[in-house]
PDB file of N, CA and C in Angstrom:
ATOM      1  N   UNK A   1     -29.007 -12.186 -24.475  1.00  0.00           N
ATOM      2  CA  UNK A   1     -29.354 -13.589 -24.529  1.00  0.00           C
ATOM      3  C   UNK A   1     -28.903 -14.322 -23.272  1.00  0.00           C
ATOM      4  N   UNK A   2     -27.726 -13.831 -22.740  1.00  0.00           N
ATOM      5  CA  UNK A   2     -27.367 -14.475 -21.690  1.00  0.00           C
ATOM      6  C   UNK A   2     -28.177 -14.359 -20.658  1.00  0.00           C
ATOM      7  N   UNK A   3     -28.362 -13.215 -20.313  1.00  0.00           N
ATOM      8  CA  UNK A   3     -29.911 -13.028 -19.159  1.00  0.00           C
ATOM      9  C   UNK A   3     -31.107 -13.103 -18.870  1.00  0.00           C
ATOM     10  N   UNK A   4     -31.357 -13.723 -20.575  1.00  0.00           N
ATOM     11  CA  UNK A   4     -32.612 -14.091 -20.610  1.00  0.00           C
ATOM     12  C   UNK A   4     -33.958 -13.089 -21.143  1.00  0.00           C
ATOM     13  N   UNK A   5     -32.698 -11.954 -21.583  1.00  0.00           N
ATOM     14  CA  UNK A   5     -34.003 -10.772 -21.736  1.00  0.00           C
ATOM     15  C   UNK A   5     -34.761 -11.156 -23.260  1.00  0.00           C
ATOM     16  N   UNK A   6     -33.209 -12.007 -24.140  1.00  0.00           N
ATOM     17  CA  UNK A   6     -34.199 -12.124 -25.434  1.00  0.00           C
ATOM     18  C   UNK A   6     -34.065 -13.328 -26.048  1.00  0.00           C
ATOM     19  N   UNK A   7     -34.542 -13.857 -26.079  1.00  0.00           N
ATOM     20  CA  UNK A   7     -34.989 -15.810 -26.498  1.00  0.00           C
ATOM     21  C   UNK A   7     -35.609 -16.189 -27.504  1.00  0.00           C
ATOM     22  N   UNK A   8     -34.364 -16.105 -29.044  1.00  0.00           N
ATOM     23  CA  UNK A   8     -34.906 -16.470 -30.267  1.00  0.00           C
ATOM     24  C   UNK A   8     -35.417 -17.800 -30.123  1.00  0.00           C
ATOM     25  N   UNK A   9     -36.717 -18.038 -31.021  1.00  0.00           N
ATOM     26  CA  UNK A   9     -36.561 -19.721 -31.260  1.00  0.00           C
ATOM     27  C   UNK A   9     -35.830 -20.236 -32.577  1.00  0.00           C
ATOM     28  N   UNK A  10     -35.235 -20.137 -32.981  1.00  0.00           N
ATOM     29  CA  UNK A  10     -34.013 -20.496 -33.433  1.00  0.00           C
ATOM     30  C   UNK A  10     -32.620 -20.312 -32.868  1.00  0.00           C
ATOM     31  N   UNK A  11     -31.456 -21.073 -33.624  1.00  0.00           N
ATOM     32  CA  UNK A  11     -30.551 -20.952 -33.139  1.00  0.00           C
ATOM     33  C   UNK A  11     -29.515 -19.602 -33.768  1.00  0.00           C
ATOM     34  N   UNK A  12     -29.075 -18.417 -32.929  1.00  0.00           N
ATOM     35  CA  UNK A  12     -28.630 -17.534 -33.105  1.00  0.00           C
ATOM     36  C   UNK A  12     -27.252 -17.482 -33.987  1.00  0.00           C
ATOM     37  N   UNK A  13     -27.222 -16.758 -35.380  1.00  0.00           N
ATOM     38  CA  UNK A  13     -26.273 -16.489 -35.795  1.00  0.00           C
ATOM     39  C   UNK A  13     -26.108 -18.175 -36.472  1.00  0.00           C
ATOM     40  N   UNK A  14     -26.800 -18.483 -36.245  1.00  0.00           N
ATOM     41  CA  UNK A  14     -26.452 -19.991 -37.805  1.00  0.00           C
ATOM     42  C   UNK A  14     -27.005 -20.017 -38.833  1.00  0.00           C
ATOM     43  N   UNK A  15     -25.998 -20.136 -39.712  1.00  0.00           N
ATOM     44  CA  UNK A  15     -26.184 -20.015 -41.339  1.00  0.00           C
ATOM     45  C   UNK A  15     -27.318 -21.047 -41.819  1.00  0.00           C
ATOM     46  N   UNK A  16     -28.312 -22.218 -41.115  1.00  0.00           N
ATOM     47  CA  UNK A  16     -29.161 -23.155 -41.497  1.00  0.00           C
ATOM     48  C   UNK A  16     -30.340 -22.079 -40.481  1.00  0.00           C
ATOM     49  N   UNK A  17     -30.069 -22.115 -39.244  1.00  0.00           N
ATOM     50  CA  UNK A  17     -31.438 -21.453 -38.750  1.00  0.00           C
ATOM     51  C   UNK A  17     -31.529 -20.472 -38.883  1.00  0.00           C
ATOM     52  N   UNK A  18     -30.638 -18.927 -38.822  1.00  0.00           N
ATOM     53  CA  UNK A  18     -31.145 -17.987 -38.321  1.00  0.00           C
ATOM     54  C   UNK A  18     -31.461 -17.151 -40.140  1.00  0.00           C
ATOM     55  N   UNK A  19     -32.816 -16.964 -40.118  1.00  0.00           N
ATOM     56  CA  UNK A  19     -32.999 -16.296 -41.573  1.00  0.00           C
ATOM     57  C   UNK A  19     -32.684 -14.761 -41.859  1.00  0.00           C
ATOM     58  N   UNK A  20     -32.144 -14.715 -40.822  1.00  0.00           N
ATOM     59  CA  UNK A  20     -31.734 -12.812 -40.836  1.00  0.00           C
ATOM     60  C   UNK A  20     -30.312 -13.225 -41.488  1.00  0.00           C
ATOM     61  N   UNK A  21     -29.723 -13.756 -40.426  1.00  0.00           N
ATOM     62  CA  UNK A  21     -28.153 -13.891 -40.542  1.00  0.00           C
ATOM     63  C   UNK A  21     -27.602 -14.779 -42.354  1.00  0.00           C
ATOM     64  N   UNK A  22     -28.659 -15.735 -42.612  1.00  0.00           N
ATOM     65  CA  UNK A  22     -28.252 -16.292 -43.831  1.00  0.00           C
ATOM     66  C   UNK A  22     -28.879 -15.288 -44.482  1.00  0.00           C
ATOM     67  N   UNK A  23     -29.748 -14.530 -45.130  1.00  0.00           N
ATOM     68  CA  UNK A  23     -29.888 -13.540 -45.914  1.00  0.00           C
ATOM     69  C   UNK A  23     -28.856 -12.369 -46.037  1.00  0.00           C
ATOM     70  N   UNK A  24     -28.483 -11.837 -44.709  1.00  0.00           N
ATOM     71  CA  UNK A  24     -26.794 -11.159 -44.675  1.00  0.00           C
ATOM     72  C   UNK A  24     -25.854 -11.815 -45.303  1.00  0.00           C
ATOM     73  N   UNK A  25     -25.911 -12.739 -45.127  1.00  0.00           N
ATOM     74  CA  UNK A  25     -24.582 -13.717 -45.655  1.00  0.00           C
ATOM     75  C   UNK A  25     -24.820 -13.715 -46.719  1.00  0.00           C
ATOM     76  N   UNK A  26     -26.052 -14.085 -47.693  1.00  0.00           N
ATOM     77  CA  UNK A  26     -26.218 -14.173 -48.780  1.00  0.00           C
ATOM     78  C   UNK A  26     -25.819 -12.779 -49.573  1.00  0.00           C
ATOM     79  N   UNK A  27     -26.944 -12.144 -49.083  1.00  0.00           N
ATOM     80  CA  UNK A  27     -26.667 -10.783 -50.151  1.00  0.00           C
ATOM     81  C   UNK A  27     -24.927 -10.013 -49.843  1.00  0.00           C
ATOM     82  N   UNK A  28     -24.173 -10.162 -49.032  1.00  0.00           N
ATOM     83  CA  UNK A  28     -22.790  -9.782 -48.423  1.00  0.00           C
ATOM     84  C   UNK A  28     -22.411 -10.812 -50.037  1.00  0.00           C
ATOM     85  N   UNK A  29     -22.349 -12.009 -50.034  1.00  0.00           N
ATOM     86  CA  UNK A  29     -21.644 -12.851 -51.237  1.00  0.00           C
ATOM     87  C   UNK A  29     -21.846 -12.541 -52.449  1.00  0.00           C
ATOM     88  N   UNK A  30     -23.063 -12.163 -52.340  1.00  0.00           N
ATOM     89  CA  UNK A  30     -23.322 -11.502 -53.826  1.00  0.00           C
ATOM     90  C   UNK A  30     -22.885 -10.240 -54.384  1.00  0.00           C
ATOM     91  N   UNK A  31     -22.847  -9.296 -53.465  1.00  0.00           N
ATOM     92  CA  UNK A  31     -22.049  -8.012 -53.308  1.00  0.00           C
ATOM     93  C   UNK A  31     -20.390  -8.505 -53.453  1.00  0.00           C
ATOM     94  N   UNK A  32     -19.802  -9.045 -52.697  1.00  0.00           N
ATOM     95  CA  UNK A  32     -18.332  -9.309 -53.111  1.00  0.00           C
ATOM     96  C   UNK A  32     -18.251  -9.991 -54.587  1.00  0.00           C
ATOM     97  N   UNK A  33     -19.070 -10.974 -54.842  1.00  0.00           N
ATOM     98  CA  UNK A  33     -18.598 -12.066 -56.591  1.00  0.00           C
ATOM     99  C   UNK A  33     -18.756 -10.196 -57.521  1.00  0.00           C
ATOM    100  N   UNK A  34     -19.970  -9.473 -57.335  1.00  0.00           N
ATOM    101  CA  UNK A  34     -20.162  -8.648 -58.040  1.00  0.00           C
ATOM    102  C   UNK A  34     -18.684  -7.631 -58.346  1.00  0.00           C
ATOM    103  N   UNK A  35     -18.622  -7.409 -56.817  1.00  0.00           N
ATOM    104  CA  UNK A  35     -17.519  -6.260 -57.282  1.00  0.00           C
ATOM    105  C   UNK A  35     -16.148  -7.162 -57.791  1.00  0.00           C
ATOM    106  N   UNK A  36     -15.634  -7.946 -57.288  1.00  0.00           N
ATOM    107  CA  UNK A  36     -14.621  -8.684 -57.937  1.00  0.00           C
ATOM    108  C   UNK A  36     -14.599  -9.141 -59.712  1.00  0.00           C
ATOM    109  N   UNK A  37     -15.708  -9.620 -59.351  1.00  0.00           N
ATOM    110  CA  UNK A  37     -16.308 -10.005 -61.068  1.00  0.00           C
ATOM    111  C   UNK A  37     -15.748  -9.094 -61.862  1.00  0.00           C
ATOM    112  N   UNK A  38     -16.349  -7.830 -61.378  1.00  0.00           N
ATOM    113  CA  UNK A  38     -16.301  -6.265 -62.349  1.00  0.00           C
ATOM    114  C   UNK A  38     -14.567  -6.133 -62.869  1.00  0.00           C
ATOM    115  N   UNK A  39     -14.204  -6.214 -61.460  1.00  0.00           N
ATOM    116  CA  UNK A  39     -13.062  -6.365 -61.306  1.00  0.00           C
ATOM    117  C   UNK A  39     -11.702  -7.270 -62.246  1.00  0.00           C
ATOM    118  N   UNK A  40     -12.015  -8.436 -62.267  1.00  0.00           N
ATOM    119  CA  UNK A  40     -11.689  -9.119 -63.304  1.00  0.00           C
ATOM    120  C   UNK A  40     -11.919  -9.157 -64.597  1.00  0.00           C
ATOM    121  N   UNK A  41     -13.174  -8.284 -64.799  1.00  0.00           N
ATOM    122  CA  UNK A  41     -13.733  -8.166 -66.353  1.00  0.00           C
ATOM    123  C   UNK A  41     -12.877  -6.685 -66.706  1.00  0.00           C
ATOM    124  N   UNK A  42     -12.823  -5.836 -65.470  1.00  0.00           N
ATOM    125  CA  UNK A  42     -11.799  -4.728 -66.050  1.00  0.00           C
ATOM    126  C   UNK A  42     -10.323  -5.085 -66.030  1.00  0.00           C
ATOM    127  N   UNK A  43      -9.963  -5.813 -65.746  1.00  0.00           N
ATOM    128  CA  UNK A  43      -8.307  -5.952 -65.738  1.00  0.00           C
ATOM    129  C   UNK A  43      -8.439  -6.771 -67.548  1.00  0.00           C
ATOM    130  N   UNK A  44      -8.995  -7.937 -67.649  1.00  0.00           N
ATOM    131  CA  UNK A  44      -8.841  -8.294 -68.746  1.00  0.00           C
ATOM    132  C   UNK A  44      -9.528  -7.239 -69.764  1.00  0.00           C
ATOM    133  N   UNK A  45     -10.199  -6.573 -69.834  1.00  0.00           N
ATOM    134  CA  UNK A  45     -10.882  -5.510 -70.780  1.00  0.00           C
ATOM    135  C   UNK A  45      -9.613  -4.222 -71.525  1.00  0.00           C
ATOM    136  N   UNK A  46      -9.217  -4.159 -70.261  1.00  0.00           N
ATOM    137  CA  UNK A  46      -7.621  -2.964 -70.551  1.00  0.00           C
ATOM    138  C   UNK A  46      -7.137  -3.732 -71.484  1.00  0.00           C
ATOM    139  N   UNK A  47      -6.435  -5.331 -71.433  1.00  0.00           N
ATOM    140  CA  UNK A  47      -5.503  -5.761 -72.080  1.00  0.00           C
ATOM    141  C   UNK A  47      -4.163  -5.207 -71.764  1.00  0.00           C
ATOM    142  N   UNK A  48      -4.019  -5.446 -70.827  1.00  0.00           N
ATOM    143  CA  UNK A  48      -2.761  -4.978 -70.404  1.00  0.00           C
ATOM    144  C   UNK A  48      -2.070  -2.933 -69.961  1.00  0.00           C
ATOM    145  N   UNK A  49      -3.335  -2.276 -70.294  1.00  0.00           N
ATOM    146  CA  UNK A  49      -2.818  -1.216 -70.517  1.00  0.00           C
ATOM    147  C   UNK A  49      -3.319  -0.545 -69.257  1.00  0.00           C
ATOM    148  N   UNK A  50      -2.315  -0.179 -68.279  1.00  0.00           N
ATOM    149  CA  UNK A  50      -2.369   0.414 -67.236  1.00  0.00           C
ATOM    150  C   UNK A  50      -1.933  -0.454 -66.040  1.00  0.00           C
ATOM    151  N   UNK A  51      -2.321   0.270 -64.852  1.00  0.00           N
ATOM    152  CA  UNK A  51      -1.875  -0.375 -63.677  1.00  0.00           C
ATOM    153  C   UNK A  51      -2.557  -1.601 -63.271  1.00  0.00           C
ATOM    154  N   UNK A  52      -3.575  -1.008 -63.342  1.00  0.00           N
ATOM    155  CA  UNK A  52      -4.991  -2.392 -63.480  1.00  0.00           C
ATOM    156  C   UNK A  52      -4.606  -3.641 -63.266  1.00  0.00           C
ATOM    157  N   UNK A  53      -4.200  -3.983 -65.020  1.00  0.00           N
ATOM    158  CA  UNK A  53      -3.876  -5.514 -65.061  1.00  0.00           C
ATOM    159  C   UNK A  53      -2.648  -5.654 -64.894  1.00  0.00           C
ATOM    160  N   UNK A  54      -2.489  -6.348 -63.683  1.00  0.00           N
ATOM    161  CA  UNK A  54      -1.165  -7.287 -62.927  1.00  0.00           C
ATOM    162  C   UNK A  54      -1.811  -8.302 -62.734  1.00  0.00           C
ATOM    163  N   UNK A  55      -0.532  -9.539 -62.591  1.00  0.00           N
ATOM    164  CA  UNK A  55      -0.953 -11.080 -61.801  1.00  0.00           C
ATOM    165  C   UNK A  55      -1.799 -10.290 -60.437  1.00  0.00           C
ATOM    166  N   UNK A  56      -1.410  -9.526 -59.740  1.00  0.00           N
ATOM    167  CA  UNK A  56      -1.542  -9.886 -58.236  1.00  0.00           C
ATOM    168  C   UNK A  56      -3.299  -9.478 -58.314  1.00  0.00           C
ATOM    169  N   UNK A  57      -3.319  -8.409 -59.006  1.00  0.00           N
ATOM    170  CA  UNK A  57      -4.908  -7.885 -58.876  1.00  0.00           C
ATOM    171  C   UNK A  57      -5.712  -8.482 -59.249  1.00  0.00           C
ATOM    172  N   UNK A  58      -5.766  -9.312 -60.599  1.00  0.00           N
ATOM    173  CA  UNK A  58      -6.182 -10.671 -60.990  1.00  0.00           C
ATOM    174  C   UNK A  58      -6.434 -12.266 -59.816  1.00  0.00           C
ATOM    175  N   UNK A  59      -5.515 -12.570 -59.371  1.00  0.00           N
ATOM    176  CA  UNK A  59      -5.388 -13.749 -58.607  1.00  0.00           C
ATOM    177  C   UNK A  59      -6.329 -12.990 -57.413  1.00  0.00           C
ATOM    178  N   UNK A  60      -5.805 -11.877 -56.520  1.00  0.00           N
ATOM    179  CA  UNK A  60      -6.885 -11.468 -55.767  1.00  0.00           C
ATOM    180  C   UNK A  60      -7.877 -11.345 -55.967  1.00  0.00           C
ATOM    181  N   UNK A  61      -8.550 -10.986 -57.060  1.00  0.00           N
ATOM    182  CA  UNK A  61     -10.256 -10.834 -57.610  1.00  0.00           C
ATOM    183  C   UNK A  61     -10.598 -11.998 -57.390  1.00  0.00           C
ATOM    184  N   UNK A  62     -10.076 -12.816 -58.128  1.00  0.00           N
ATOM    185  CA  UNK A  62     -10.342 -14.883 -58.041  1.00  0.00           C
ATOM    186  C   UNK A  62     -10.554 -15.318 -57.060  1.00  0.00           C
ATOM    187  N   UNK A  63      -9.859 -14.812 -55.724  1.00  0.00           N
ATOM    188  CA  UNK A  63     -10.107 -15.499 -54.445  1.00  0.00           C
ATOM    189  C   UNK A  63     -10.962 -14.671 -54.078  1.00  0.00           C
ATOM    190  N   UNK A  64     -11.302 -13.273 -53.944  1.00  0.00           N
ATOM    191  CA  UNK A  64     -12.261 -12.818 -53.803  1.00  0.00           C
ATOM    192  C   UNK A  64     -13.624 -13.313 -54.540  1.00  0.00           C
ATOM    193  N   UNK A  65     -13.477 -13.836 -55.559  1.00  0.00           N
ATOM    194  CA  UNK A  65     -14.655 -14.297 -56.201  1.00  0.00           C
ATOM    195  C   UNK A  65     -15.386 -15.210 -55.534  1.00  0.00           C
ATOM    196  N   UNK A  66     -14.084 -16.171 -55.560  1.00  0.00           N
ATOM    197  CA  UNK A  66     -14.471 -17.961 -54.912  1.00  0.00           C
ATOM    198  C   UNK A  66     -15.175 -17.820 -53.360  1.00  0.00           C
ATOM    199  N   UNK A  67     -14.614 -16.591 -52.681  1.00  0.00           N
ATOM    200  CA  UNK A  67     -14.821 -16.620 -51.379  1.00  0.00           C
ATOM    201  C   UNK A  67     -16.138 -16.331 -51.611  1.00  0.00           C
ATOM    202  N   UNK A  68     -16.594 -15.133 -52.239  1.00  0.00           N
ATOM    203  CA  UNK A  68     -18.309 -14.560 -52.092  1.00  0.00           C
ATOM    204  C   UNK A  68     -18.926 -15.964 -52.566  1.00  0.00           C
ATOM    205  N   UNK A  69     -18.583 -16.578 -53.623  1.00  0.00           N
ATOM    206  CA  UNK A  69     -19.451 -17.960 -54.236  1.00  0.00           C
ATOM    207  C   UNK A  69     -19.183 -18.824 -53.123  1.00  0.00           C
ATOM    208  N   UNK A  70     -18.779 -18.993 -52.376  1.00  0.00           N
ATOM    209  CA  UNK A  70     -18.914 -19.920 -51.450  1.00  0.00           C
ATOM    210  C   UNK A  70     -19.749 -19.655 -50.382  1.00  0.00           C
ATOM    211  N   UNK A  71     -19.931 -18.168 -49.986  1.00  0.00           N
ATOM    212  CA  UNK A  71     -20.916 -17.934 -48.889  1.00  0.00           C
ATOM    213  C   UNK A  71     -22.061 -18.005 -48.958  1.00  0.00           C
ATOM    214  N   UNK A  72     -22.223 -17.828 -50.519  1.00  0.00           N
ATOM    215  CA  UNK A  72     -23.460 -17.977 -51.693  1.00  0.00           C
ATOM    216  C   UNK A  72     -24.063 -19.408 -51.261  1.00  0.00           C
ATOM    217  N   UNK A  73     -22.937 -19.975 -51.700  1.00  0.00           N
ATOM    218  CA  UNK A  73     -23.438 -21.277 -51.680  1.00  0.00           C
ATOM    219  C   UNK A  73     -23.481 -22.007 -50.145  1.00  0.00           C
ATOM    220  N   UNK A  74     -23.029 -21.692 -49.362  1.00  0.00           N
ATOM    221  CA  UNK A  74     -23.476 -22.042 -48.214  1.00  0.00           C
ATOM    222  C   UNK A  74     -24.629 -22.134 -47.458  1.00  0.00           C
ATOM    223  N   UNK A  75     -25.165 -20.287 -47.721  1.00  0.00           N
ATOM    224  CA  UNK A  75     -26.976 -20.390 -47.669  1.00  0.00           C
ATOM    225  C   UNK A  75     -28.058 -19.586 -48.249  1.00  0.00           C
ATOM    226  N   UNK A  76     -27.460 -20.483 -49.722  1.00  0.00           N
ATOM    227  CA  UNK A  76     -28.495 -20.374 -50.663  1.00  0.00           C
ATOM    228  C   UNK A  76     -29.987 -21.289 -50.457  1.00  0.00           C
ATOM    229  N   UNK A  77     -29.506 -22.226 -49.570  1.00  0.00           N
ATOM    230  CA  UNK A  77     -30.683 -23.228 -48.948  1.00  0.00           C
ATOM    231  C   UNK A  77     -31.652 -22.584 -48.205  1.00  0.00           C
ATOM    232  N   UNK A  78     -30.801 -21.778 -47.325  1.00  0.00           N
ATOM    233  CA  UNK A  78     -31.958 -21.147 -45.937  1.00  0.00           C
ATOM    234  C   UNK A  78     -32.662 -20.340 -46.814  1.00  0.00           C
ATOM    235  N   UNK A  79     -32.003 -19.679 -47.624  1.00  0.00           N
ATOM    236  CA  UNK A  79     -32.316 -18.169 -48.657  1.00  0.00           C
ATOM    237  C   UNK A  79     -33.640 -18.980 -49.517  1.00  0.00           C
ATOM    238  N   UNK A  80     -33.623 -19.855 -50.382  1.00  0.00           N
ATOM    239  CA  UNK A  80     -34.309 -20.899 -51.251  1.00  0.00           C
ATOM    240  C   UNK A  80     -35.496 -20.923 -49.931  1.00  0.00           C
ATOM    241  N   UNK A  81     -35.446 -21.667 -48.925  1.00  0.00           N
ATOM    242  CA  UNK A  81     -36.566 -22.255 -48.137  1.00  0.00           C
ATOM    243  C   UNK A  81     -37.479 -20.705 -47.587  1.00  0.00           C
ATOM    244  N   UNK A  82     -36.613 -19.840 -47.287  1.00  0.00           N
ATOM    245  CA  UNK A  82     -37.477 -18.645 -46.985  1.00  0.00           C
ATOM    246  C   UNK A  82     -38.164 -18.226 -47.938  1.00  0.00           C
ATOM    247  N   UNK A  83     -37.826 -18.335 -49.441  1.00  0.00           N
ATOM    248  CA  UNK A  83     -38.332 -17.562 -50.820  1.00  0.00           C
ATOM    249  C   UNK A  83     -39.588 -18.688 -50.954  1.00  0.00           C
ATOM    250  N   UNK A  84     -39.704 -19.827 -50.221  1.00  0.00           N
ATOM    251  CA  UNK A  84     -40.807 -20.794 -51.142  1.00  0.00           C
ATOM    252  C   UNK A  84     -41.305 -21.075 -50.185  1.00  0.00           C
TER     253      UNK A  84
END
């Protein structure tokens, strides 16, 4: 890009213009809520029995959760405008 050999018309690597990069982002967020999700549904599913369920593996799934739902939601717009 710097030399001019390749000249998107959009702006490169932004989560509003570039529809490659927000579809990565998207499906990447959905892949993390998923595996965390799982994650949290197996720690509470044991009920306590095994290594599994601890505070720490729990609270980490959660922020792992929040983080994928947030990338989600960041560009679910670009994702939405490309689908329609």
């Amino acid at each position: 890009m710097a030399l001019g050999v390749w000249t998107p018309s959009y702006e490169f690597l932004s989560l509003n213009d570039d529809i490659y990069f927000a579809w990565l982002a998207f499906l990447l967020g959905l892949v993390i809520c998923l595996g965390t999700g799982s994650l949290i549904g197996l720690a509470f599913l044991t009920g306590g029995e095994g290594r599994i369920h601890n505070e720490v593996s729990i609270l980490s799934s959660f922020i792992g959760f929040g983080f994928g739902a947030g990338v989600m939601r960041m560009t679910y717009a670009t994702v939405l405008t490309t689908l329609l």
